[in-house]
PDB file of N, CA and C in Angstrom:
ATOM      1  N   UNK A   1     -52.647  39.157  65.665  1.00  0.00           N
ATOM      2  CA  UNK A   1     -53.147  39.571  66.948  1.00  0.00           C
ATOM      3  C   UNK A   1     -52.841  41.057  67.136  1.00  0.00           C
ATOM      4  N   UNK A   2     -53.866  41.783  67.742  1.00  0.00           N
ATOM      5  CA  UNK A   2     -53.725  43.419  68.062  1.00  0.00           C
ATOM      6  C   UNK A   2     -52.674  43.551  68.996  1.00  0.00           C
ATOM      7  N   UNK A   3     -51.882  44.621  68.946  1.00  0.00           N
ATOM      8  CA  UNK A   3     -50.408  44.839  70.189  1.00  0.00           C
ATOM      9  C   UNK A   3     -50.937  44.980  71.096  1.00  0.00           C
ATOM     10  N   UNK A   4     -52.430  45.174  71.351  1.00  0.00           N
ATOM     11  CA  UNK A   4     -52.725  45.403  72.951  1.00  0.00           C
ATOM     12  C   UNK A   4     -53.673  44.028  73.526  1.00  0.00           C
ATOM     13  N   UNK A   5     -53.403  42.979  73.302  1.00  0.00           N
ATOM     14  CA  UNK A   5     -53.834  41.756  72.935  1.00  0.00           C
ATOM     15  C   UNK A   5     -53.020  40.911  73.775  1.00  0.00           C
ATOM     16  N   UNK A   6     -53.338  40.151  74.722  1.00  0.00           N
ATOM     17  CA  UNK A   6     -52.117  39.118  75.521  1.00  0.00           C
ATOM     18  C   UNK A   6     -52.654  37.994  75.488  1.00  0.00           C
ATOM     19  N   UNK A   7     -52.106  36.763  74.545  1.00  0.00           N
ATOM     20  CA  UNK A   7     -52.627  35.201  74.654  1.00  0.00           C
ATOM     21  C   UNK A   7     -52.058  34.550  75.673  1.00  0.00           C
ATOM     22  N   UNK A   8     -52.238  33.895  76.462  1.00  0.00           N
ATOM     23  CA  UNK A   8     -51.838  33.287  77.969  1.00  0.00           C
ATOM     24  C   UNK A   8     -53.056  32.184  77.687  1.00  0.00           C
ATOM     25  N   UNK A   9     -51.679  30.866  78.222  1.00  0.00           N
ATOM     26  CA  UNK A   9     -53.013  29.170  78.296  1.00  0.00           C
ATOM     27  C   UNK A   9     -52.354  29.586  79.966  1.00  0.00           C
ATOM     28  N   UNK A  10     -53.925  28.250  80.644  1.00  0.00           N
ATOM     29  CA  UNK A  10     -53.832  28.291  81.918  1.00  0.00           C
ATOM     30  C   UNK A  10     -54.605  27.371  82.443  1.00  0.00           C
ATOM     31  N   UNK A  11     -54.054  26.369  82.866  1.00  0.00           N
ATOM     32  CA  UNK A  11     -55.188  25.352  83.583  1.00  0.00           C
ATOM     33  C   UNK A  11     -55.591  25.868  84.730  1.00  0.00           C
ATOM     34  N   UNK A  12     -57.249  25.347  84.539  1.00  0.00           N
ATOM     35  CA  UNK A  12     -57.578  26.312  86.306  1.00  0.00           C
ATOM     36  C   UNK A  12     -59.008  24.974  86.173  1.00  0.00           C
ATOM     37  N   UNK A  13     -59.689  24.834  87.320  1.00  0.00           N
ATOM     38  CA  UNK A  13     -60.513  24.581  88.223  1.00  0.00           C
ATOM     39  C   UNK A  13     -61.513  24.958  88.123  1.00  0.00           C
ATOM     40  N   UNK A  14     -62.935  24.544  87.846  1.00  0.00           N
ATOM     41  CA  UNK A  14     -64.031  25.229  87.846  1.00  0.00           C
ATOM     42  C   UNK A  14     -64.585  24.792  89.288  1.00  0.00           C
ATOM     43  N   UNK A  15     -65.420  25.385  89.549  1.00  0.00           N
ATOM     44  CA  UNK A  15     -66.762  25.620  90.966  1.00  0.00           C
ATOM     45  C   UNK A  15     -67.736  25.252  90.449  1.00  0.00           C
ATOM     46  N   UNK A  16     -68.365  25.735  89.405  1.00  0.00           N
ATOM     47  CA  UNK A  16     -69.535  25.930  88.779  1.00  0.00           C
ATOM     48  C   UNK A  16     -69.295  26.164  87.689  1.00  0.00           C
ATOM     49  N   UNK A  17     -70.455  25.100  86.853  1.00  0.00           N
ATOM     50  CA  UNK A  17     -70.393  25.513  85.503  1.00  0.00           C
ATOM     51  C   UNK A  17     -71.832  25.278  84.959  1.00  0.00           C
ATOM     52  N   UNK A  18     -72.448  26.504  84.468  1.00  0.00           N
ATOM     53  CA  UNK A  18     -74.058  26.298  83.837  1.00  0.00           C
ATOM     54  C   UNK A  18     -73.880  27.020  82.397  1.00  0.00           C
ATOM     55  N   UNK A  19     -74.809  26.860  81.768  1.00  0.00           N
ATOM     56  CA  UNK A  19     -74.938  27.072  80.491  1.00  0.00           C
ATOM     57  C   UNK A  19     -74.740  28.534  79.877  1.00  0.00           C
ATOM     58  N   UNK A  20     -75.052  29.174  81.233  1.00  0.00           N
ATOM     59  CA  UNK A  20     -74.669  31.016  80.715  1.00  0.00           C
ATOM     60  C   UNK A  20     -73.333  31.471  81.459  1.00  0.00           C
ATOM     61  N   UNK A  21     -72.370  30.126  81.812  1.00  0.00           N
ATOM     62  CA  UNK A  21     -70.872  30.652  82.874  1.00  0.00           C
ATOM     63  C   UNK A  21     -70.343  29.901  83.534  1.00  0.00           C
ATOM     64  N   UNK A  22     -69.225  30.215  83.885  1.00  0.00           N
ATOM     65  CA  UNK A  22     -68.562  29.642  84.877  1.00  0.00           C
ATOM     66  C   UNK A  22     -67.893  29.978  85.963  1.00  0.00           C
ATOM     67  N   UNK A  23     -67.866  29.221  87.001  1.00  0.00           N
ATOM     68  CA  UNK A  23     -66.778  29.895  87.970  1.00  0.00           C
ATOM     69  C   UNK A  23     -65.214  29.528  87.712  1.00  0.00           C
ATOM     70  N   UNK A  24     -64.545  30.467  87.741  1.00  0.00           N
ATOM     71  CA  UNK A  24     -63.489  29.209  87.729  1.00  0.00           C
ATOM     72  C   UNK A  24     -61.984  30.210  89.299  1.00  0.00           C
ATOM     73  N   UNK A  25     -61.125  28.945  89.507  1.00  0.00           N
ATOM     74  CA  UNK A  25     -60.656  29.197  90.648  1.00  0.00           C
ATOM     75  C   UNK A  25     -59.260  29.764  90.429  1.00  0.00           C
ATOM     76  N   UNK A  26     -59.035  30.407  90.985  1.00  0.00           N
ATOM     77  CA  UNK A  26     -57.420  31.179  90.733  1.00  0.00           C
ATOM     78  C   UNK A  26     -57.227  32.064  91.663  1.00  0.00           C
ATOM     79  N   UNK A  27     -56.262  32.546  92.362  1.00  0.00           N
ATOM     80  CA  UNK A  27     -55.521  33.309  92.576  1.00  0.00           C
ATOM     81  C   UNK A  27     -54.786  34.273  92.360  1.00  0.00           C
ATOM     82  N   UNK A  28     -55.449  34.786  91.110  1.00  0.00           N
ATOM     83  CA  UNK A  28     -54.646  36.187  90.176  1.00  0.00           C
ATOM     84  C   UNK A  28     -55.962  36.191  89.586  1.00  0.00           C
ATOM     85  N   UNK A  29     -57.194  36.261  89.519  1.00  0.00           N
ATOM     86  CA  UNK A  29     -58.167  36.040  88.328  1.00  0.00           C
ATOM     87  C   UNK A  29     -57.897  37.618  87.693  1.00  0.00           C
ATOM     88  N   UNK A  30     -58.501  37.661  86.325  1.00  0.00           N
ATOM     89  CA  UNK A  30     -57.797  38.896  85.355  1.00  0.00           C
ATOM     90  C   UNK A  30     -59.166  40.129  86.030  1.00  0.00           C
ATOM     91  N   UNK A  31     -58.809  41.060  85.570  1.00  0.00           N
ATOM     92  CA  UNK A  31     -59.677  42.163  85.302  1.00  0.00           C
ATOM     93  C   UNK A  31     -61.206  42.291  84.701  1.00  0.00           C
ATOM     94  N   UNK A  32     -62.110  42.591  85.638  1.00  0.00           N
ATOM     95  CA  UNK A  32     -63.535  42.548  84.946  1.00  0.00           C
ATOM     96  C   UNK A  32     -63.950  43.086  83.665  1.00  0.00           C
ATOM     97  N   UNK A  33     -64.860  42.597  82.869  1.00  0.00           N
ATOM     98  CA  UNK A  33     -64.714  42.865  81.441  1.00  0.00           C
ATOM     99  C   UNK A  33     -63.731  42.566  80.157  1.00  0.00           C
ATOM    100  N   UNK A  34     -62.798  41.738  81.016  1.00  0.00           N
ATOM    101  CA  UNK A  34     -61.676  40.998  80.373  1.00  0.00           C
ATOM    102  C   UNK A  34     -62.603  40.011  79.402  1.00  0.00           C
ATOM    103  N   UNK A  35     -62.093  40.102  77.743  1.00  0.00           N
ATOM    104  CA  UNK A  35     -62.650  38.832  76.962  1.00  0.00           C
ATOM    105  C   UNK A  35     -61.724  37.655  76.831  1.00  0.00           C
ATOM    106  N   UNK A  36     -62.723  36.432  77.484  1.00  0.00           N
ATOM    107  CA  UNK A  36     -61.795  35.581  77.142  1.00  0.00           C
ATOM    108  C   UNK A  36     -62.359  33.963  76.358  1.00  0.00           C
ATOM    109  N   UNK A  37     -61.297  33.039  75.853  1.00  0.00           N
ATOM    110  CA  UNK A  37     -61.898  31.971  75.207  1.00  0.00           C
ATOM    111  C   UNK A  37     -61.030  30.875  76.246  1.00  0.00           C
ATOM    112  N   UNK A  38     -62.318  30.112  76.114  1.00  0.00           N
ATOM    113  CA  UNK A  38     -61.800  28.828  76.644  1.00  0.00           C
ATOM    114  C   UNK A  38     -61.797  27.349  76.122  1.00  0.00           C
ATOM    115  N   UNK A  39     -61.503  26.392  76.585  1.00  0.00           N
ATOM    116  CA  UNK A  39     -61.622  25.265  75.771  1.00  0.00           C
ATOM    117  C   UNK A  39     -62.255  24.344  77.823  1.00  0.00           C
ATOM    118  N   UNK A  40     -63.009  24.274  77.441  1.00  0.00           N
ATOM    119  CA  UNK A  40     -63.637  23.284  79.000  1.00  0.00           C
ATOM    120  C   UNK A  40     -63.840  21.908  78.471  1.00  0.00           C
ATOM    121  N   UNK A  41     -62.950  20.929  79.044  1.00  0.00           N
ATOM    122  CA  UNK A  41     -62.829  19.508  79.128  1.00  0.00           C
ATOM    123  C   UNK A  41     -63.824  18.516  80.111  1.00  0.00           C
ATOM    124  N   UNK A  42     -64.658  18.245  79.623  1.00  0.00           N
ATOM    125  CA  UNK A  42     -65.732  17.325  80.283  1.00  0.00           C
ATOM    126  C   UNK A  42     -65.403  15.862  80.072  1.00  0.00           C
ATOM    127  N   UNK A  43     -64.879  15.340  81.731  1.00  0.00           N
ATOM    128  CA  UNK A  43     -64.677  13.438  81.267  1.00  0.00           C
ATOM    129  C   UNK A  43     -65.910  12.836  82.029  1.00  0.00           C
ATOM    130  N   UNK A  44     -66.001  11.964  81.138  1.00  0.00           N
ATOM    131  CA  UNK A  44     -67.224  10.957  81.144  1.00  0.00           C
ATOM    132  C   UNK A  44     -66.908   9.651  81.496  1.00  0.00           C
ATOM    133  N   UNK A  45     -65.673   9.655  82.184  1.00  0.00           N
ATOM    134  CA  UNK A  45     -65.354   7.845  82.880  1.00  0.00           C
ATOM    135  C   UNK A  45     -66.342   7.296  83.612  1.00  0.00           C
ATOM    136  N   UNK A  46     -67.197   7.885  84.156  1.00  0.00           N
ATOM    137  CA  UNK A  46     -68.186   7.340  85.077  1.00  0.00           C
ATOM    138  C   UNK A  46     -69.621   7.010  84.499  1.00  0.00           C
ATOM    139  N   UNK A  47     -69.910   7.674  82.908  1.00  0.00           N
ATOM    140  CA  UNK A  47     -71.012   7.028  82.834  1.00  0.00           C
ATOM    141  C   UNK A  47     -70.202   6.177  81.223  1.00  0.00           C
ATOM    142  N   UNK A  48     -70.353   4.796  81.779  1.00  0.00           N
ATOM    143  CA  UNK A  48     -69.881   3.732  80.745  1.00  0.00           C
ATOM    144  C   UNK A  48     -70.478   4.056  79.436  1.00  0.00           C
ATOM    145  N   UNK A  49     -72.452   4.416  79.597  1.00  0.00           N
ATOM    146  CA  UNK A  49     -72.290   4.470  77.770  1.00  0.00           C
ATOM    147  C   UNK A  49     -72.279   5.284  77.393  1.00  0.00           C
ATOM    148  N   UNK A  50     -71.129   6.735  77.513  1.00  0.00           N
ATOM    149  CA  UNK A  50     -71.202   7.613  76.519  1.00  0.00           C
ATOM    150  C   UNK A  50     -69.753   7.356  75.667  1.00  0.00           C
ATOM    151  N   UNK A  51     -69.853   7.584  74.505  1.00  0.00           N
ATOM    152  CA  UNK A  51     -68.493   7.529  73.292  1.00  0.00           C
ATOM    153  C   UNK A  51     -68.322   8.734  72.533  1.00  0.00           C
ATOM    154  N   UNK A  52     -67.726   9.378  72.922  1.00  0.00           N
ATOM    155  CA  UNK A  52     -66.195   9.259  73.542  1.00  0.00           C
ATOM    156  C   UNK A  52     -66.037   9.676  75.032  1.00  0.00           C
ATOM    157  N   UNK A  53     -65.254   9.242  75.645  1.00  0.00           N
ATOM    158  CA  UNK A  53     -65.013   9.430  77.152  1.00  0.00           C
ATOM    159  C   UNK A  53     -64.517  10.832  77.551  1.00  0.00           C
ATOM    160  N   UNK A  54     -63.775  11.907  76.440  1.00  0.00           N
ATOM    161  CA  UNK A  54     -64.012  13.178  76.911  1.00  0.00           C
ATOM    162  C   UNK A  54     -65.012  13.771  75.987  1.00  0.00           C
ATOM    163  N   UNK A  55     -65.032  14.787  76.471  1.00  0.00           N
ATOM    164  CA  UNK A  55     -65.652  16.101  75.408  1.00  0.00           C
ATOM    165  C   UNK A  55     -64.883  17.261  75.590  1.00  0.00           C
ATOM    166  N   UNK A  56     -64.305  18.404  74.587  1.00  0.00           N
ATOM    167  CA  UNK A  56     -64.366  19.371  74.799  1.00  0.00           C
ATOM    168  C   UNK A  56     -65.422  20.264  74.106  1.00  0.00           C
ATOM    169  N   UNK A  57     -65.644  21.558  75.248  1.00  0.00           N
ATOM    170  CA  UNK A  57     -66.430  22.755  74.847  1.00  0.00           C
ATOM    171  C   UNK A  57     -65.393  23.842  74.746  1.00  0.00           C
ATOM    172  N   UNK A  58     -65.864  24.457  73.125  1.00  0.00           N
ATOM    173  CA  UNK A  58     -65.373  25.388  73.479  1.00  0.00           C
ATOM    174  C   UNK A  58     -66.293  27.036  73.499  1.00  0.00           C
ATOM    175  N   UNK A  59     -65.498  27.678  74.260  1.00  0.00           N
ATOM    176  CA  UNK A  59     -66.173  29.024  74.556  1.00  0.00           C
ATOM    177  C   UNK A  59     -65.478  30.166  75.014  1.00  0.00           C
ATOM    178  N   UNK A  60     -66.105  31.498  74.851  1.00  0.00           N
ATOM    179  CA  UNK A  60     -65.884  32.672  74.522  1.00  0.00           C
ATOM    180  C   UNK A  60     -66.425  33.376  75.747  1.00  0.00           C
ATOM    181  N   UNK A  61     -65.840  34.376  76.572  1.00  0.00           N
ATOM    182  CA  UNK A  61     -67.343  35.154  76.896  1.00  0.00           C
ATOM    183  C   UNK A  61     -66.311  36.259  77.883  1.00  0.00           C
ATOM    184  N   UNK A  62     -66.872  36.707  78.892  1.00  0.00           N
ATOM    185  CA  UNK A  62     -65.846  38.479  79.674  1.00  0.00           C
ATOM    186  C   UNK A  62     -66.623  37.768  80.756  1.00  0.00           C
ATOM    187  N   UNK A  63     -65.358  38.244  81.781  1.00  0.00           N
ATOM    188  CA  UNK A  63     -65.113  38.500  83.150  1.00  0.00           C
ATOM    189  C   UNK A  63     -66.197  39.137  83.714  1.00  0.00           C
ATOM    190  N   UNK A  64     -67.031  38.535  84.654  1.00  0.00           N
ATOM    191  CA  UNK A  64     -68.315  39.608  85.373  1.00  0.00           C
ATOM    192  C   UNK A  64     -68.413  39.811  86.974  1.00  0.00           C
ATOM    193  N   UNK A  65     -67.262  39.075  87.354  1.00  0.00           N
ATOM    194  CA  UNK A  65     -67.158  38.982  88.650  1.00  0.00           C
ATOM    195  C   UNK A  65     -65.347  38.501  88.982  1.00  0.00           C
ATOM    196  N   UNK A  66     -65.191  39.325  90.114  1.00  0.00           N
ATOM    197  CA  UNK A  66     -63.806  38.541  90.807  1.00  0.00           C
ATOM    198  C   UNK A  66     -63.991  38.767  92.361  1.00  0.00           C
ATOM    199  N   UNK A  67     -63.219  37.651  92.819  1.00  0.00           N
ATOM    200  CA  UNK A  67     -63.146  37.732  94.335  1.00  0.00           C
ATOM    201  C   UNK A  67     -61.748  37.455  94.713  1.00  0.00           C
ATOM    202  N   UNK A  68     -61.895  36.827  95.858  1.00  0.00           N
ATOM    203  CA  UNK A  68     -60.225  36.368  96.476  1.00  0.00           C
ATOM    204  C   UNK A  68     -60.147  35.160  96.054  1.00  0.00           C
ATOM    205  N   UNK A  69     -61.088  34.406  95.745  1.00  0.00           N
ATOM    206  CA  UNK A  69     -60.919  32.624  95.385  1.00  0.00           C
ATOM    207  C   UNK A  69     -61.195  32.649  93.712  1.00  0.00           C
ATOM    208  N   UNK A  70     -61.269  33.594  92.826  1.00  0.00           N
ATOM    209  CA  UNK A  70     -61.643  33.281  91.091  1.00  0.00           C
ATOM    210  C   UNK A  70     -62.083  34.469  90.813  1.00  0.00           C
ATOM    211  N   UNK A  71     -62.795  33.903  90.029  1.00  0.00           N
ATOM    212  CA  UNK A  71     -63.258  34.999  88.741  1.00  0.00           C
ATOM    213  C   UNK A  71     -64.602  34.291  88.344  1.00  0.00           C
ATOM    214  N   UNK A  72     -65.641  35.012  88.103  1.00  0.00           N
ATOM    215  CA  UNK A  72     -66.970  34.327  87.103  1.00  0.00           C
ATOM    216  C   UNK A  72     -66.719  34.795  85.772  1.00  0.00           C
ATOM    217  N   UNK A  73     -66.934  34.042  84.816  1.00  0.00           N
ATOM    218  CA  UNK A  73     -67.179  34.365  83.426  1.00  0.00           C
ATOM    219  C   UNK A  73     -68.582  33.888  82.991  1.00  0.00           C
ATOM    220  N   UNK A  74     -68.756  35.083  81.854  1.00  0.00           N
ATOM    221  CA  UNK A  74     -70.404  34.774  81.443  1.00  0.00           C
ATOM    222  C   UNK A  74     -70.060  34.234  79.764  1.00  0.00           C
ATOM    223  N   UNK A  75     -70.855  33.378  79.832  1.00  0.00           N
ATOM    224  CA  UNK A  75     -70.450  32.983  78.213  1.00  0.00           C
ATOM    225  C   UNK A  75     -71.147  33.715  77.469  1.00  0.00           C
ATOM    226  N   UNK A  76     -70.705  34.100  75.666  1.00  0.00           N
ATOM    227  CA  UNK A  76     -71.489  34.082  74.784  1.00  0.00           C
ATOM    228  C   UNK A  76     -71.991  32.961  73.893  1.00  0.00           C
ATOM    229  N   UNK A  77     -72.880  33.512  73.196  1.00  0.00           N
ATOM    230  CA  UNK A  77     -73.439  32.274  72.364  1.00  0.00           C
ATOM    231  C   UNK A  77     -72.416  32.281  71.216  1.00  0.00           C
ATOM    232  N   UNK A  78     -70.976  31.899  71.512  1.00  0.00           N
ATOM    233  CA  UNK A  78     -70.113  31.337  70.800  1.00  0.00           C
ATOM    234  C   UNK A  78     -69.291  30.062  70.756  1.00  0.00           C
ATOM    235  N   UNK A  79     -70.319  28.998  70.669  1.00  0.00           N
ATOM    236  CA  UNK A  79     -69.470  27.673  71.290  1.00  0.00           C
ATOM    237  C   UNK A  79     -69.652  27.130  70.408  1.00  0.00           C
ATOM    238  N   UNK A  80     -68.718  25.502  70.796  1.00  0.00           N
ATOM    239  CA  UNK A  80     -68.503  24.610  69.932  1.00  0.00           C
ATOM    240  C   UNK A  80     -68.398  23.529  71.171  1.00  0.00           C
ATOM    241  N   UNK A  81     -69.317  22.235  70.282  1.00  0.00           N
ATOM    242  CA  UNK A  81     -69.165  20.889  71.608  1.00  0.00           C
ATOM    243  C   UNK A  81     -68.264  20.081  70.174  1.00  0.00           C
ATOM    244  N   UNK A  82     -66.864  19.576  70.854  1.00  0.00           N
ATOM    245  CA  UNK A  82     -66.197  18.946  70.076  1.00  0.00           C
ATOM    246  C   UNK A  82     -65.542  17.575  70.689  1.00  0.00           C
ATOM    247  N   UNK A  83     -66.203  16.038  69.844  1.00  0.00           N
ATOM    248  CA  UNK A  83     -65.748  14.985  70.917  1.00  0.00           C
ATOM    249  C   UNK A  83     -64.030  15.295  70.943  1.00  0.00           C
ATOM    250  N   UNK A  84     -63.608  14.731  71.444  1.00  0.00           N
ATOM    251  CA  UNK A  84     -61.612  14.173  72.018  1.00  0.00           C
ATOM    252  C   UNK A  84     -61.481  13.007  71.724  1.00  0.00           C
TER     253      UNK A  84
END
C-alpha cells in the first residue's frame, strides 16, 4: 500500500442504491473525490426462491457528493456479484 494510502472498514447504511451509486449514511462522510471500495451485502430472506440468501457486491468508485447526513458515491465499472 502507498504511505499516503489509509485502509479503514466501516459499516454504514445505505439510502439509495442504483446501478451507477450509492448513498450511504454517516456522520463524518470522507472528502469528495475520495476513492473508495466497497463490499455491499444484499439479503434475500424475503424472497424464498432465491439461493443463496445473501449476496455480496463488490465495488469501487469516488466520493461525488457530501452533506450533513452521508456521502454519494459513484461506482465504476469495477464489480464483482459474489454469492455468501
Amino acid at each position: 500500500m502507498e504511505k499516503d494510502k489509509v485502509q479503514e472498514s466501516v459499516e454504514l447504511v445505505t439510502s439509495n442504491v442504483c446501478a451507477g451509486g450509492a448513498y450511504l449514511m454517516t456522520n463524518s462522510p470522507l472528502p469528495m473525490g475520495t476513492y473508495v471500495k466497497m463490499n455491499l451485502t444484499l439479503n434475500f430472506n424475503r424472497l424464498h426462491e432465491l439461493r443463496p440468501r445473501l449476496s455480496i457486491i463488490d465495488v469501487s468508485g469516488y466520493v461525488i457528493r457530501t452533506d450533513h447526513q452521508g456521502m454519494a458515491i459513484r461506482f465504476d465499472r469495477k464489480y464483482k456479484i459474489l454469492p455468501h
